[in-house]
C-alpha atoms as a PDB file:
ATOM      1  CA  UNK A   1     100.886  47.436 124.045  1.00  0.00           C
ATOM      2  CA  UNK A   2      99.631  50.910 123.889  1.00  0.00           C
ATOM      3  CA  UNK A   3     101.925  52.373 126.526  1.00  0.00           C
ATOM      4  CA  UNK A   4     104.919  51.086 124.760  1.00  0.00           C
ATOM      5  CA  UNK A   5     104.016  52.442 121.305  1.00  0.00           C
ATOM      6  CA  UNK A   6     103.237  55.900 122.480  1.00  0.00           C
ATOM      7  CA  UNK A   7     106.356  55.873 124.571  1.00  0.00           C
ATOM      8  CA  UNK A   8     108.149  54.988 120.923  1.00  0.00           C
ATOM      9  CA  UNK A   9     106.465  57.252 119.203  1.00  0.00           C
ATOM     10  CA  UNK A  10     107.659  59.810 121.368  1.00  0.00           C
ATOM     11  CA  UNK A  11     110.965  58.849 121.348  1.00  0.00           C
ATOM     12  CA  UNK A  12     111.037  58.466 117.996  1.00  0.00           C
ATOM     13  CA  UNK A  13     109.723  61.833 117.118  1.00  0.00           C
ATOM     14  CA  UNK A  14     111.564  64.065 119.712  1.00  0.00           C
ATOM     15  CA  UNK A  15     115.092  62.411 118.545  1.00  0.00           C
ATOM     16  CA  UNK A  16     113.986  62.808 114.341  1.00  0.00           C
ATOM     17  CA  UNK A  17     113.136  66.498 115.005  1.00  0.00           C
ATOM     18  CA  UNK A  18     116.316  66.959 117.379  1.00  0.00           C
ATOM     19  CA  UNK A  19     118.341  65.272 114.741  1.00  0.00           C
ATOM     20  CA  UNK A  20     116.412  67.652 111.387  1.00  0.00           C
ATOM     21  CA  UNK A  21     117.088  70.736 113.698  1.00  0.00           C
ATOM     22  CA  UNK A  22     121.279  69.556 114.321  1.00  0.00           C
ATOM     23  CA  UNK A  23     121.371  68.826 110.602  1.00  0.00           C
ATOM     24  CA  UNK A  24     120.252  72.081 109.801  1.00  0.00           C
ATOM     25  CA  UNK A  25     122.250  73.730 112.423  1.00  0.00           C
ATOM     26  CA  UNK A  26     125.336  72.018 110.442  1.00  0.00           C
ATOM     27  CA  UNK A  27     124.150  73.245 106.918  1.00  0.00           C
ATOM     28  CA  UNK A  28     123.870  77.138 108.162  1.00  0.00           C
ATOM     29  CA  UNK A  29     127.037  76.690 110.000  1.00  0.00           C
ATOM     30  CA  UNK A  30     128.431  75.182 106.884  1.00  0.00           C
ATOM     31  CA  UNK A  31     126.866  77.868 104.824  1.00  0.00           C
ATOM     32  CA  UNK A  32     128.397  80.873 107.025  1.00  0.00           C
ATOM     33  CA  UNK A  33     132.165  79.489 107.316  1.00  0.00           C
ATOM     34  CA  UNK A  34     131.623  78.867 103.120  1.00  0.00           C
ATOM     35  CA  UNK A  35     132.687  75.261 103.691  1.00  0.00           C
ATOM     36  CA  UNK A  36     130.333  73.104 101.233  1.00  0.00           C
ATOM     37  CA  UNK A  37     132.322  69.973 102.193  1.00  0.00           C
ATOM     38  CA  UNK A  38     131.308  70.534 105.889  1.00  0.00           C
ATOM     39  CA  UNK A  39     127.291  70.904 104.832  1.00  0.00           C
ATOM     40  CA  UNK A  40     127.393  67.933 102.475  1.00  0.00           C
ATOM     41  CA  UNK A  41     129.401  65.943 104.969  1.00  0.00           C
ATOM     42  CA  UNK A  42     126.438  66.794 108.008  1.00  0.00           C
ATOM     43  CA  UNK A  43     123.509  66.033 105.032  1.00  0.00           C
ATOM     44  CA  UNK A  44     125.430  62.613 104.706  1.00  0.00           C
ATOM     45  CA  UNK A  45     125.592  61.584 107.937  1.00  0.00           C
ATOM     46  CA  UNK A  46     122.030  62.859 109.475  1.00  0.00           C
ATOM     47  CA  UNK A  47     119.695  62.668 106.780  1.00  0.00           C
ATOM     48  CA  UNK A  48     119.058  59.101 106.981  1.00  0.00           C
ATOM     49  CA  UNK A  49     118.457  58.311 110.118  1.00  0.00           C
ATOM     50  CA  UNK A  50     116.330  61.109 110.352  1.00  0.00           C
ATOM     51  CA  UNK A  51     114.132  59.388 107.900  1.00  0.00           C
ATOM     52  CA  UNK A  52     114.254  56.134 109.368  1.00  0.00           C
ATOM     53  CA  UNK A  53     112.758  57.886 112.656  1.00  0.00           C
ATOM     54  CA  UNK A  54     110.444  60.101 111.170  1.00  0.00           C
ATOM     55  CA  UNK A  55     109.054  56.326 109.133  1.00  0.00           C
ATOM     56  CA  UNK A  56     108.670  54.689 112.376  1.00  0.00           C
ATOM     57  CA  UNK A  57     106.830  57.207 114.497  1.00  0.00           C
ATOM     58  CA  UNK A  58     104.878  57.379 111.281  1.00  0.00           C
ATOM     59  CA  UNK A  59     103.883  54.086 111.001  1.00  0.00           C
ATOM     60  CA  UNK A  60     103.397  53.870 114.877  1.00  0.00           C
ATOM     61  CA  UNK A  61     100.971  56.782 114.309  1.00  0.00           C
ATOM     62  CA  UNK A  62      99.336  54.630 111.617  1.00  0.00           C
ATOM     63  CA  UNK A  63      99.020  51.924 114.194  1.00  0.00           C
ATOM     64  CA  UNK A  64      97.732  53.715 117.568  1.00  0.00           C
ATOM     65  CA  UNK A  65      95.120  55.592 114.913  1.00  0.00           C
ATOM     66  CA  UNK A  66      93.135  51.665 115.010  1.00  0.00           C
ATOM     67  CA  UNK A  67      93.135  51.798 119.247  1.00  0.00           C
ATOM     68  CA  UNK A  68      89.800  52.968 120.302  1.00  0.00           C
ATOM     69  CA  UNK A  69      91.110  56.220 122.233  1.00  0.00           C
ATOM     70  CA  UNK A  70      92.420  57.969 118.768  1.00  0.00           C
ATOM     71  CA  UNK A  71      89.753  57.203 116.836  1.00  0.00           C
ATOM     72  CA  UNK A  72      87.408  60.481 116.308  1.00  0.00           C
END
């Protein structure tokens, strides 16, 4: 059980960082070609599953914090 929810947590963190860093990417792209459309657009579509992730590895963080090798 531990092995699978570090492997998620993983997963889940790389691909919410990966997906904050595109979105951002977007906005200054957006911001340089002065197309607000293009940056609202990129904030609609990434932005929430980028929270999603970042609320799962969170609560998986929550979780593995009770298994005996995290605790301090």
């Amino acid at each position: 059980m531990q092995k699978i929810l570090e492997k998620t947590f993983t997963v889940c963190l790389v691909l919410s960082v990966t997906i904050v860093f595109i979105l951002i990417l977007a906005q200054a792209i957006g911001l340089i070609i002065g197309n607000g459309g293009f940056m609202i657009q990129a904030n609609n579509l990434l932005l929430t599953p980028a929270i999603v992730l970042a609320a799962i590895f969170s609560g998986i963080a929550f979780i593995l914090g009770y298994f005996p090798e995290y605790k301090e």
